[in-house]
PDB file of N, CA and C in Angstrom:
ATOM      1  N   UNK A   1      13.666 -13.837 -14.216  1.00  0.00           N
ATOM      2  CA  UNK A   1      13.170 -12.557 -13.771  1.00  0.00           C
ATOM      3  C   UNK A   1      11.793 -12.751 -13.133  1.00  0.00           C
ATOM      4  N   UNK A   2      11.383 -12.054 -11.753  1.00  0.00           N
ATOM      5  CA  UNK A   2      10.360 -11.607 -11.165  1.00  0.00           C
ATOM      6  C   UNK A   2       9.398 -10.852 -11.872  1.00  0.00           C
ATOM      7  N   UNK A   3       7.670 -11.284 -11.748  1.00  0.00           N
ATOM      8  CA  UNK A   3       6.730 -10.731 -12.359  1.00  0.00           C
ATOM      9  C   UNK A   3       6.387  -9.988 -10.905  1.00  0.00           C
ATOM     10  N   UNK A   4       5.986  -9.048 -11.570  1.00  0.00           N
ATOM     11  CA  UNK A   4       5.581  -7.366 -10.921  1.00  0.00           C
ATOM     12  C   UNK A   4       4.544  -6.906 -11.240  1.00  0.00           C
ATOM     13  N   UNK A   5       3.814  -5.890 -10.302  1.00  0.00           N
ATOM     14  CA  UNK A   5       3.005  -5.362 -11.232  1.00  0.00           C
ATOM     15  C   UNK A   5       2.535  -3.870 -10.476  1.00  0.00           C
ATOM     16  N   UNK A   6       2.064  -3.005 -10.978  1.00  0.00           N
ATOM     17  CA  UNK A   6       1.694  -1.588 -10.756  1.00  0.00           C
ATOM     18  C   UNK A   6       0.196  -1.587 -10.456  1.00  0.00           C
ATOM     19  N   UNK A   7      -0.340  -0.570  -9.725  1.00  0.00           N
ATOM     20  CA  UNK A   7      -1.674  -0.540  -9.421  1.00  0.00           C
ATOM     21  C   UNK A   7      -1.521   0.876  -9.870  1.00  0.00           C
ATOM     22  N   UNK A   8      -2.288   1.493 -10.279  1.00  0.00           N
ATOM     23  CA  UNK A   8      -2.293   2.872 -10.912  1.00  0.00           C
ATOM     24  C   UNK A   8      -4.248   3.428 -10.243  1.00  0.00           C
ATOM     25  N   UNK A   9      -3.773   4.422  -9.233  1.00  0.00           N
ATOM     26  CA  UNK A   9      -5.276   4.457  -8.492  1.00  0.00           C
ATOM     27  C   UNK A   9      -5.253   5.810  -9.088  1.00  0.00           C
ATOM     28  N   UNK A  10      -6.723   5.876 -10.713  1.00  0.00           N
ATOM     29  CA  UNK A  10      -7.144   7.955 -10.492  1.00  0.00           C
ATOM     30  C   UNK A  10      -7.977   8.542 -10.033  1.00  0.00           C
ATOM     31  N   UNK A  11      -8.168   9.463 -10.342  1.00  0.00           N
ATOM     32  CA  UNK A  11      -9.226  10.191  -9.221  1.00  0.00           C
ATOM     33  C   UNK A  11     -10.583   9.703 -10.000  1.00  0.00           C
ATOM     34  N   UNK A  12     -10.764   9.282 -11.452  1.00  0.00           N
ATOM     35  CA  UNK A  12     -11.705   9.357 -12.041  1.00  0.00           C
ATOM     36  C   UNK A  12     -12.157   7.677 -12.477  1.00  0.00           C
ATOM     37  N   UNK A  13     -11.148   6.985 -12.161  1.00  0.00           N
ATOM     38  CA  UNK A  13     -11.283   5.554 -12.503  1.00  0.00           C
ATOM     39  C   UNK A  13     -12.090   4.309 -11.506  1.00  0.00           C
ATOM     40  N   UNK A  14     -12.832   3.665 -11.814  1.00  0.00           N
ATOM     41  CA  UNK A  14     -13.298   2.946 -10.619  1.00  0.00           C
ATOM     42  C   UNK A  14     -12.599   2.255 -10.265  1.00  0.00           C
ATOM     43  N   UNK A  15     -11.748   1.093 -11.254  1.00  0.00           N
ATOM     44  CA  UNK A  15     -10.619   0.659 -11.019  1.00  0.00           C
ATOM     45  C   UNK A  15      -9.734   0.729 -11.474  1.00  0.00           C
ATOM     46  N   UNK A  16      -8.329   0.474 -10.495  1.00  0.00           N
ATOM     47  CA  UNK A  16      -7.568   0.724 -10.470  1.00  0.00           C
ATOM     48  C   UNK A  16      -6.680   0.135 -11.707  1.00  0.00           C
ATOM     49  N   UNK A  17      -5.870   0.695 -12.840  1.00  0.00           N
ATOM     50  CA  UNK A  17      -5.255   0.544 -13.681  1.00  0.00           C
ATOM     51  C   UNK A  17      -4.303  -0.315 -13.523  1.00  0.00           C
ATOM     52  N   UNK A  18      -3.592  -1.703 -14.433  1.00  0.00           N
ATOM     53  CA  UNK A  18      -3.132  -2.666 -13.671  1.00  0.00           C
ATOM     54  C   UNK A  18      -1.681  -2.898 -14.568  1.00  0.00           C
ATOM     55  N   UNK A  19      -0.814  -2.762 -14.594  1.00  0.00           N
ATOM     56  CA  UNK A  19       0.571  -2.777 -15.253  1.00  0.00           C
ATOM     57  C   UNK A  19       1.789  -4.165 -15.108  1.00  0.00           C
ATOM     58  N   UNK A  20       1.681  -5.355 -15.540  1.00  0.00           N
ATOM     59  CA  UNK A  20       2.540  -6.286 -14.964  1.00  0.00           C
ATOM     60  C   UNK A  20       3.977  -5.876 -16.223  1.00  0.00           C
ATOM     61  N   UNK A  21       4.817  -6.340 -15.696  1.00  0.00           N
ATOM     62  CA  UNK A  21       5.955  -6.590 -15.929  1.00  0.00           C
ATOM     63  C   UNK A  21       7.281  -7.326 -15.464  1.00  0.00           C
ATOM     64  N   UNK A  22       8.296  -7.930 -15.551  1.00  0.00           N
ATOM     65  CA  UNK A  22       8.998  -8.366 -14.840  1.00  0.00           C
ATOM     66  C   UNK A  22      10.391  -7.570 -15.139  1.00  0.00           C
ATOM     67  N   UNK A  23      11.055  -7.807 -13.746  1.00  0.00           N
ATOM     68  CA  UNK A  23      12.446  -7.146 -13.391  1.00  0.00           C
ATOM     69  C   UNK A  23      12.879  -8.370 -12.182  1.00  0.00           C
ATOM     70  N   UNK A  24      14.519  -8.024 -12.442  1.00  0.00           N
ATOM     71  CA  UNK A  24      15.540  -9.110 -11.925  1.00  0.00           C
ATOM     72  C   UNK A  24      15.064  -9.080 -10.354  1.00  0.00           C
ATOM     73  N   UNK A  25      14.918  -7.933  -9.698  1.00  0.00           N
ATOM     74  CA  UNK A  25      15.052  -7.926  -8.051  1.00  0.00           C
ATOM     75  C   UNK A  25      13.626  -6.396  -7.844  1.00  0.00           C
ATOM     76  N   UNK A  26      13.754  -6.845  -6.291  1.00  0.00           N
ATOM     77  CA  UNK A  26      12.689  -5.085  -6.262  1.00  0.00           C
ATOM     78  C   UNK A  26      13.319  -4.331  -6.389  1.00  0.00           C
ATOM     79  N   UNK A  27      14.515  -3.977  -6.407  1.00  0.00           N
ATOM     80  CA  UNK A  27      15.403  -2.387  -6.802  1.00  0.00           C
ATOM     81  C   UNK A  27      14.822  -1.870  -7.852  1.00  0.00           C
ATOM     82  N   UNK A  28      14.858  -2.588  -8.988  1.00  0.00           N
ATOM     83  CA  UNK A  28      14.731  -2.619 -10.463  1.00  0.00           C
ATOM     84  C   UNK A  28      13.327  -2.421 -10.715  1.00  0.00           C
ATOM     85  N   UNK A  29      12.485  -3.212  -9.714  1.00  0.00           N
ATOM     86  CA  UNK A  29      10.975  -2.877  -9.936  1.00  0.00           C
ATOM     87  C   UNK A  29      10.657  -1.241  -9.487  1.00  0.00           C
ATOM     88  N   UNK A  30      11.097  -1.221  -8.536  1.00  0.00           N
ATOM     89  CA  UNK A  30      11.121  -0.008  -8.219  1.00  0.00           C
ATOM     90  C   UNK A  30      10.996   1.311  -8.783  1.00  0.00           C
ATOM     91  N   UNK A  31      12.770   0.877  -8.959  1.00  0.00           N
ATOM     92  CA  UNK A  31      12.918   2.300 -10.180  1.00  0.00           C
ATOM     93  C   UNK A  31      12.046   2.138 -11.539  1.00  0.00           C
ATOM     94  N   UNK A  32      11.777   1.240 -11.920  1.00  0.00           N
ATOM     95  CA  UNK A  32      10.640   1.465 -12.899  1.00  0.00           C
ATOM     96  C   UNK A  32       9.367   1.730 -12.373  1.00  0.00           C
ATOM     97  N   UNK A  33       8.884   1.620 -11.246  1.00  0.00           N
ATOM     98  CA  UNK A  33       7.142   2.112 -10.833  1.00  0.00           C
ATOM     99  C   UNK A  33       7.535   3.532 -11.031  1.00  0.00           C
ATOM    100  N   UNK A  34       8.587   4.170  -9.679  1.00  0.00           N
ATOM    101  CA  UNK A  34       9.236   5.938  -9.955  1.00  0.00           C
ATOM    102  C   UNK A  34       9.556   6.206 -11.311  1.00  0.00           C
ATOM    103  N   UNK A  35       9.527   5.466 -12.277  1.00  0.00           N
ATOM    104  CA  UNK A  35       9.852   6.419 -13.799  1.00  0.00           C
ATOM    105  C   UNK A  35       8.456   6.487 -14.454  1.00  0.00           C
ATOM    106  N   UNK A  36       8.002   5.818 -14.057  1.00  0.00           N
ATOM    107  CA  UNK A  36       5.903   6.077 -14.856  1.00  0.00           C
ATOM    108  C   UNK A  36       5.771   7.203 -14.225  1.00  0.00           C
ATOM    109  N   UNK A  37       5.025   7.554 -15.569  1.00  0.00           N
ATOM    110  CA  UNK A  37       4.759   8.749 -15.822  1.00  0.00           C
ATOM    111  C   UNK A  37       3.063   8.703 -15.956  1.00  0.00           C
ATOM    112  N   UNK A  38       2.259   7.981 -14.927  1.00  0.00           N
ATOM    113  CA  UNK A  38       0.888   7.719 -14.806  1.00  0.00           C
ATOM    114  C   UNK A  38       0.405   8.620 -13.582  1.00  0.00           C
ATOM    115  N   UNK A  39      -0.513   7.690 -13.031  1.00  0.00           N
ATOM    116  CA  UNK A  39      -1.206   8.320 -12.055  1.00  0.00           C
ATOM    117  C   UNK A  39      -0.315   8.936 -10.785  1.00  0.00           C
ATOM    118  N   UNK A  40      -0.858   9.440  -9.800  1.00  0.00           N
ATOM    119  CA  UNK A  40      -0.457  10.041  -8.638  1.00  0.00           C
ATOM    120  C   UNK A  40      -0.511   9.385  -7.621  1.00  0.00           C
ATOM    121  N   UNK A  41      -1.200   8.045  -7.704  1.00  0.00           N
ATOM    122  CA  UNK A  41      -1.662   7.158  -6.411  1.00  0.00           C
ATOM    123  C   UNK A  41      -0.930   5.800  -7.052  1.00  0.00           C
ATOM    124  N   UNK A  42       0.164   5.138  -6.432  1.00  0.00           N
ATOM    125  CA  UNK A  42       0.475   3.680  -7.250  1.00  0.00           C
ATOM    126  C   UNK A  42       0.992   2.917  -6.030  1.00  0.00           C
ATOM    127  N   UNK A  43       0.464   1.615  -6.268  1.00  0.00           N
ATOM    128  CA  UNK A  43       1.104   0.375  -5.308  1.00  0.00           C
ATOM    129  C   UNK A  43       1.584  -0.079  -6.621  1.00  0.00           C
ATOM    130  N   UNK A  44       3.078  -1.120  -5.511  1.00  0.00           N
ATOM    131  CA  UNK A  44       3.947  -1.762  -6.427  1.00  0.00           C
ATOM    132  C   UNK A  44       3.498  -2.890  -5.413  1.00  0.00           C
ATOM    133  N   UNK A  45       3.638  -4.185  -6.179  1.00  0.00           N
ATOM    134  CA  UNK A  45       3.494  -5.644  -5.888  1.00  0.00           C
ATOM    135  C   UNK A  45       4.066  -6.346  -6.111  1.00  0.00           C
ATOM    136  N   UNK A  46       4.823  -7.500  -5.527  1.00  0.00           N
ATOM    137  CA  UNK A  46       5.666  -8.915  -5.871  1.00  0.00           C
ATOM    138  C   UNK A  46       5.033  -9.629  -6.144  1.00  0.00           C
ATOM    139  N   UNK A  47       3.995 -10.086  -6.992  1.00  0.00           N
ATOM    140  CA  UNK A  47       3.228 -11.612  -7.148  1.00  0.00           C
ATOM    141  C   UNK A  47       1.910 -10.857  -6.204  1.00  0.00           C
ATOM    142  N   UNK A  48       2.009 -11.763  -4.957  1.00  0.00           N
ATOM    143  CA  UNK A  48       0.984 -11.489  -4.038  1.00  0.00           C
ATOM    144  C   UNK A  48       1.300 -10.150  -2.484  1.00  0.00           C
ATOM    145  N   UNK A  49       2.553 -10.203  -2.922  1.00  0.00           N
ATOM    146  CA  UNK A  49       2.993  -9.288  -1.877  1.00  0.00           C
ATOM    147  C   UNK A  49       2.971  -7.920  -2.312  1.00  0.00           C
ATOM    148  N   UNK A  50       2.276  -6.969  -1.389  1.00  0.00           N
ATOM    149  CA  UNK A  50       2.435  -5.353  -1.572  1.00  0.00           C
ATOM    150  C   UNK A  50       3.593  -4.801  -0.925  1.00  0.00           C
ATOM    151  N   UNK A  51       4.584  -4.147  -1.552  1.00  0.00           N
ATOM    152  CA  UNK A  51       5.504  -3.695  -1.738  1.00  0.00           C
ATOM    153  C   UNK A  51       5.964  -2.033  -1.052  1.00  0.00           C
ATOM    154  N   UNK A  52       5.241  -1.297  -1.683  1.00  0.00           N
ATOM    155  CA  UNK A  52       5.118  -0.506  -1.441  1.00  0.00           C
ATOM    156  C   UNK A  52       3.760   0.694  -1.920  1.00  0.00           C
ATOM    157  N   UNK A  53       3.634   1.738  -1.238  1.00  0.00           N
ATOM    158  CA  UNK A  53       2.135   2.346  -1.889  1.00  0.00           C
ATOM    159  C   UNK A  53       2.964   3.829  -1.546  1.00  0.00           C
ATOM    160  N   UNK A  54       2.506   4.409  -3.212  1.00  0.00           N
ATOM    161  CA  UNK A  54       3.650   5.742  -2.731  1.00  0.00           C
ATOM    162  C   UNK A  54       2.563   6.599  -3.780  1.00  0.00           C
ATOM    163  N   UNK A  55       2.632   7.723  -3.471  1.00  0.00           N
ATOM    164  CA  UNK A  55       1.649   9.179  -4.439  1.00  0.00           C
ATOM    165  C   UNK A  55       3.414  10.100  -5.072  1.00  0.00           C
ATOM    166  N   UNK A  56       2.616  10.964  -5.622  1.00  0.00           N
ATOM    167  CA  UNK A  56       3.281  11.670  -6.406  1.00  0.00           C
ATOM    168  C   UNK A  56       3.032  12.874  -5.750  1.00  0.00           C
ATOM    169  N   UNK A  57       3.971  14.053  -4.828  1.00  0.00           N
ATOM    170  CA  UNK A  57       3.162  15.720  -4.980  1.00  0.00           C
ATOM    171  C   UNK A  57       3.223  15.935  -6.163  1.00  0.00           C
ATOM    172  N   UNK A  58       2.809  17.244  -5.635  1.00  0.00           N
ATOM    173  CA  UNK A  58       2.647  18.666  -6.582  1.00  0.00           C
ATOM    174  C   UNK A  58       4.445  19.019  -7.139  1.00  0.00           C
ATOM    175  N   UNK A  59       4.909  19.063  -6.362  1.00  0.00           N
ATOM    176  CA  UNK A  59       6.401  19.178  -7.077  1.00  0.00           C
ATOM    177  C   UNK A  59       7.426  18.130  -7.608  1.00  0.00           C
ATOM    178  N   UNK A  60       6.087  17.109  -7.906  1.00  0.00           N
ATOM    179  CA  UNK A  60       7.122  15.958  -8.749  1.00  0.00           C
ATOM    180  C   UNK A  60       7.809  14.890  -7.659  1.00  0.00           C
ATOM    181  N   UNK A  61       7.807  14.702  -6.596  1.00  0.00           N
ATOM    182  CA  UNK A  61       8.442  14.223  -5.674  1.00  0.00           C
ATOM    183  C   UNK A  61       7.410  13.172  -5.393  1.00  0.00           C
ATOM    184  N   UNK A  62       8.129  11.577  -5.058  1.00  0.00           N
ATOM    185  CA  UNK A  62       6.958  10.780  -4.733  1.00  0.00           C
ATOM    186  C   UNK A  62       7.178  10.599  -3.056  1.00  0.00           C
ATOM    187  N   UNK A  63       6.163  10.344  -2.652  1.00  0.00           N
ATOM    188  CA  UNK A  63       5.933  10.040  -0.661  1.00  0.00           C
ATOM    189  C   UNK A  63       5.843   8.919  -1.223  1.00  0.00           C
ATOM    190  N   UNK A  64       6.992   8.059  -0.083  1.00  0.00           N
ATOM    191  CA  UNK A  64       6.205   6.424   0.384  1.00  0.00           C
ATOM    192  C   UNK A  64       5.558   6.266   1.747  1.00  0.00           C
ATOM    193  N   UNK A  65       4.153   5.915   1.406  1.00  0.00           N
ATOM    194  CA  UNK A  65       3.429   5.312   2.799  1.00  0.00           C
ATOM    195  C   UNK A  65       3.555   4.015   3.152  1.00  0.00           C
ATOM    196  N   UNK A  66       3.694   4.277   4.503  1.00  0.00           N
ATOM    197  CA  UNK A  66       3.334   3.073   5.425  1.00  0.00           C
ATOM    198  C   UNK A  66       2.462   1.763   5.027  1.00  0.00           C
ATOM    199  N   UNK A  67       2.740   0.446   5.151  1.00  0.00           N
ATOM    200  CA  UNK A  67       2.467  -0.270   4.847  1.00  0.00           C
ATOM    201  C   UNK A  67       1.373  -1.101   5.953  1.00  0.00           C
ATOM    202  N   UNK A  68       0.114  -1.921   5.505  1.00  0.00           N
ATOM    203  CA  UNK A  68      -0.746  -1.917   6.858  1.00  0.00           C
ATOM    204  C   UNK A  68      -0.021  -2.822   7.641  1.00  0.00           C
ATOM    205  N   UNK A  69      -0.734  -3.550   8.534  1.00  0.00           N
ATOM    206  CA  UNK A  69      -0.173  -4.376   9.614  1.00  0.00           C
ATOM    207  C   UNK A  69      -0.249  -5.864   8.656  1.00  0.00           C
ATOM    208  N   UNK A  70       0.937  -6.673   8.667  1.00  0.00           N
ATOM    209  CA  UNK A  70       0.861  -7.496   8.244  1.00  0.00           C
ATOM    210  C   UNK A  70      -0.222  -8.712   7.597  1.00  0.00           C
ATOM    211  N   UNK A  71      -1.064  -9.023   8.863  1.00  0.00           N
ATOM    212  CA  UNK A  71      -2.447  -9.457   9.214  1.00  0.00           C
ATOM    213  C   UNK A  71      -3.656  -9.123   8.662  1.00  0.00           C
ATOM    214  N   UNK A  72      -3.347  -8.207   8.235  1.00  0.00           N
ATOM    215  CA  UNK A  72      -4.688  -6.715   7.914  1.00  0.00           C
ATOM    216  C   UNK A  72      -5.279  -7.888   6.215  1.00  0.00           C
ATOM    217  N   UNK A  73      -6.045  -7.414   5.630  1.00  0.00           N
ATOM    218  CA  UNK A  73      -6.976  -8.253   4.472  1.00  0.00           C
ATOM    219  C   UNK A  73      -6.063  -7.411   3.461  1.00  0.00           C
ATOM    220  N   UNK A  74      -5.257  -8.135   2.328  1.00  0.00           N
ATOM    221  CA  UNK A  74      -4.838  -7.574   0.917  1.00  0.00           C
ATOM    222  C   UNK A  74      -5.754  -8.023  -0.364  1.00  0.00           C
ATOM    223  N   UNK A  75      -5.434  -6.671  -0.918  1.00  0.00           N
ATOM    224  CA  UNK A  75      -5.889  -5.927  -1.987  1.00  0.00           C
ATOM    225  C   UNK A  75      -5.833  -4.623  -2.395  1.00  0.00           C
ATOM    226  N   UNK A  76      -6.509  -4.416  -3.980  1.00  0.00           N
ATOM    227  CA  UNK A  76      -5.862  -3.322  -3.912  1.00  0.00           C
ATOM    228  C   UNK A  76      -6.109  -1.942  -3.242  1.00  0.00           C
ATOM    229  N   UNK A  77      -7.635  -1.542  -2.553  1.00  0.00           N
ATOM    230  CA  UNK A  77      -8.170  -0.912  -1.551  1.00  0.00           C
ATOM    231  C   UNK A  77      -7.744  -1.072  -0.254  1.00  0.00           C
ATOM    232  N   UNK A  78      -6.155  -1.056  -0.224  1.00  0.00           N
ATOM    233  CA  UNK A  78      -5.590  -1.183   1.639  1.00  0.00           C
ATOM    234  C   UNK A  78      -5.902   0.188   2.586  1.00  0.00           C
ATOM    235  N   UNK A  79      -6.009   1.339   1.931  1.00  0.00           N
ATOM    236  CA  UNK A  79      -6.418   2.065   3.126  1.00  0.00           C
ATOM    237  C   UNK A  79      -7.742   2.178   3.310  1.00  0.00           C
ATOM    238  N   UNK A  80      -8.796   1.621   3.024  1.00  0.00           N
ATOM    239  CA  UNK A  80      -9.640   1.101   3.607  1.00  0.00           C
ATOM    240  C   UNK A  80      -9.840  -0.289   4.752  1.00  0.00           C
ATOM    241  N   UNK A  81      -8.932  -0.772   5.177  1.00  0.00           N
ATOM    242  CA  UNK A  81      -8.381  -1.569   5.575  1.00  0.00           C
ATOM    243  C   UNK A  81      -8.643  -1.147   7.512  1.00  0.00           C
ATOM    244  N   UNK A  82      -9.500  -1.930   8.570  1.00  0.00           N
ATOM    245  CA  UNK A  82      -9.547  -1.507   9.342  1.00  0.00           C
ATOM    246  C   UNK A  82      -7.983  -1.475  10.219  1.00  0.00           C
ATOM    247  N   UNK A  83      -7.911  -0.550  11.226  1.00  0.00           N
ATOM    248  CA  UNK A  83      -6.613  -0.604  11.595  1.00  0.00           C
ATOM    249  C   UNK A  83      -6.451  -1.537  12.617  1.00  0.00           C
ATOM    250  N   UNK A  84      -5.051  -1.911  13.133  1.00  0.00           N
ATOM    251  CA  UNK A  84      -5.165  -3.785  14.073  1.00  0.00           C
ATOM    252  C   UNK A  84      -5.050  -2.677  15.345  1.00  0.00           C
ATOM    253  N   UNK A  85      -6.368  -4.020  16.378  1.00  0.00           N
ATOM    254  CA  UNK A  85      -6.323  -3.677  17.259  1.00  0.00           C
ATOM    255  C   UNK A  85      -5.322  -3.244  18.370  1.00  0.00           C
ATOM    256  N   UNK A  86      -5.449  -2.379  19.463  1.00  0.00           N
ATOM    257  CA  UNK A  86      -4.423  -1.140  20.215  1.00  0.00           C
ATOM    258  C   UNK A  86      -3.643  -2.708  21.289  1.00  0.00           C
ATOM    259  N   UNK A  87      -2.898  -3.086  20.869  1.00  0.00           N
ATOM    260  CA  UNK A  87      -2.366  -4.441  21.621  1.00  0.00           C
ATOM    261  C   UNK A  87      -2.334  -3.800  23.301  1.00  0.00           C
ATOM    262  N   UNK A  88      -1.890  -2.536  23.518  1.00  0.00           N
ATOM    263  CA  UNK A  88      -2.074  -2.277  25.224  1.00  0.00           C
ATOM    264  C   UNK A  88      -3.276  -2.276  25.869  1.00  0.00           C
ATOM    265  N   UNK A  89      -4.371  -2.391  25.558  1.00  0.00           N
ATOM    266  CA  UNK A  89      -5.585  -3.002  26.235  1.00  0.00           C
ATOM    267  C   UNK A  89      -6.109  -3.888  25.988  1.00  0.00           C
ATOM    268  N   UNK A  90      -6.347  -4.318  27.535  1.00  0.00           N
ATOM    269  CA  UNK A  90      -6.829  -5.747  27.952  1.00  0.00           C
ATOM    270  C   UNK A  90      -8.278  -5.886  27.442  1.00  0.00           C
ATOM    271  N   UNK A  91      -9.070  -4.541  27.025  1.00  0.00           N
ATOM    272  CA  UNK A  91     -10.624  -4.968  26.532  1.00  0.00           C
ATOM    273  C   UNK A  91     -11.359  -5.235  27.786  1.00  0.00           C
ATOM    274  N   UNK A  92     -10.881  -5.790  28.990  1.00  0.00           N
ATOM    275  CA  UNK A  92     -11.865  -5.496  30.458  1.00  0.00           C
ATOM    276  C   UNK A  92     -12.433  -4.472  31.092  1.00  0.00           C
ATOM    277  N   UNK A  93     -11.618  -3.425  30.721  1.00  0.00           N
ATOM    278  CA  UNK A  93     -11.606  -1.586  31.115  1.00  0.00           C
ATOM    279  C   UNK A  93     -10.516  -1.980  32.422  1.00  0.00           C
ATOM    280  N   UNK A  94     -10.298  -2.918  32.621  1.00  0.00           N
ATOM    281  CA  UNK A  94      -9.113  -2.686  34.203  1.00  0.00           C
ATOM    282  C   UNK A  94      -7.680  -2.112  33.800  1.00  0.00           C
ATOM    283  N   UNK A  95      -7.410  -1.435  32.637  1.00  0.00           N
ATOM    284  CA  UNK A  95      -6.253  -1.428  32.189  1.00  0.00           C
ATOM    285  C   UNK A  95      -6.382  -0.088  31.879  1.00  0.00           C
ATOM    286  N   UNK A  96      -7.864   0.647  31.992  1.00  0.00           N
ATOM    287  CA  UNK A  96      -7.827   2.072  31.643  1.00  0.00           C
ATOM    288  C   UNK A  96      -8.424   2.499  30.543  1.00  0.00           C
ATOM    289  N   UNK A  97      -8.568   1.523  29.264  1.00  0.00           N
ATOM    290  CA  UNK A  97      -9.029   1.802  28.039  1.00  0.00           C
ATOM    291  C   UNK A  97     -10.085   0.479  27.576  1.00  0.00           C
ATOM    292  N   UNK A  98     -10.301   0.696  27.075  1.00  0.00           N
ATOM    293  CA  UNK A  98     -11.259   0.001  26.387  1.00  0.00           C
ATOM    294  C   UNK A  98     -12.641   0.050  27.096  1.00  0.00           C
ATOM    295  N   UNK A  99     -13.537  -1.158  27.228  1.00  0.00           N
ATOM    296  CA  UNK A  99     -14.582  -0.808  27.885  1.00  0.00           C
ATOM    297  C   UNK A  99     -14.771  -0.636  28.791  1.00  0.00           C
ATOM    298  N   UNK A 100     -15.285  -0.245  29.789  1.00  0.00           N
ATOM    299  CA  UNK A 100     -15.424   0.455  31.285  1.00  0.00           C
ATOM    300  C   UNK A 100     -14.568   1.016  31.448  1.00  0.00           C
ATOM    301  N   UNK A 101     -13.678   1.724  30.704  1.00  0.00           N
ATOM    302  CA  UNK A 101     -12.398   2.561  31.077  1.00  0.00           C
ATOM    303  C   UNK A 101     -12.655   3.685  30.875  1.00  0.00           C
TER     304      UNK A 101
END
């Protein structure tokens, strides 16, 4: 079995609450991050890989967000994470955007 682990982000904690456990596959990890009954803000992790980062609403329902750009710096503060540069500009301004554009 795969070691796992939970990031549990609260509104009142500096850091983030840390939960390992292991399960056979990510299905299984999964459905166990969605059955905690913790915080409202949680990343799930494979070892070193982030998985997924999902909140809880108001009506019990969890959102999964978007995951950063591959490249981007990991840890557990990813949306602080600057966003990867706009690949359609050239950065010369001859393309319309960037500088002198």
């Amino acid at each position: 079995m795969r070691l796992f682990h939970l990031l549990f982000h609260g509104e009142d904690a500096r850091e983030p609450r840390r939960v390992e456990f292991r399960a056979p596959d990510a299905y299984q990890a999964f459905q166990f991050a969605l059955n905690d009954r913790g915080s409202a803000e949680v990343e799930l992790w494979d070892g070193e890989q982030l998985l997924v980062r999902m909140s809880k609403t108001e009506a019990n329902l969890w959102k999964l967000h978007g995951l950063p750009h591959p490249k981007a710096p990991r840890g557990p503060l990813l949306s602080q994470a600057p966003p990867p540069p706009d690949s359609r500009c050239g950065g010369d301004g001859r393309d319309g955007c960037g500088a002198g554009g």
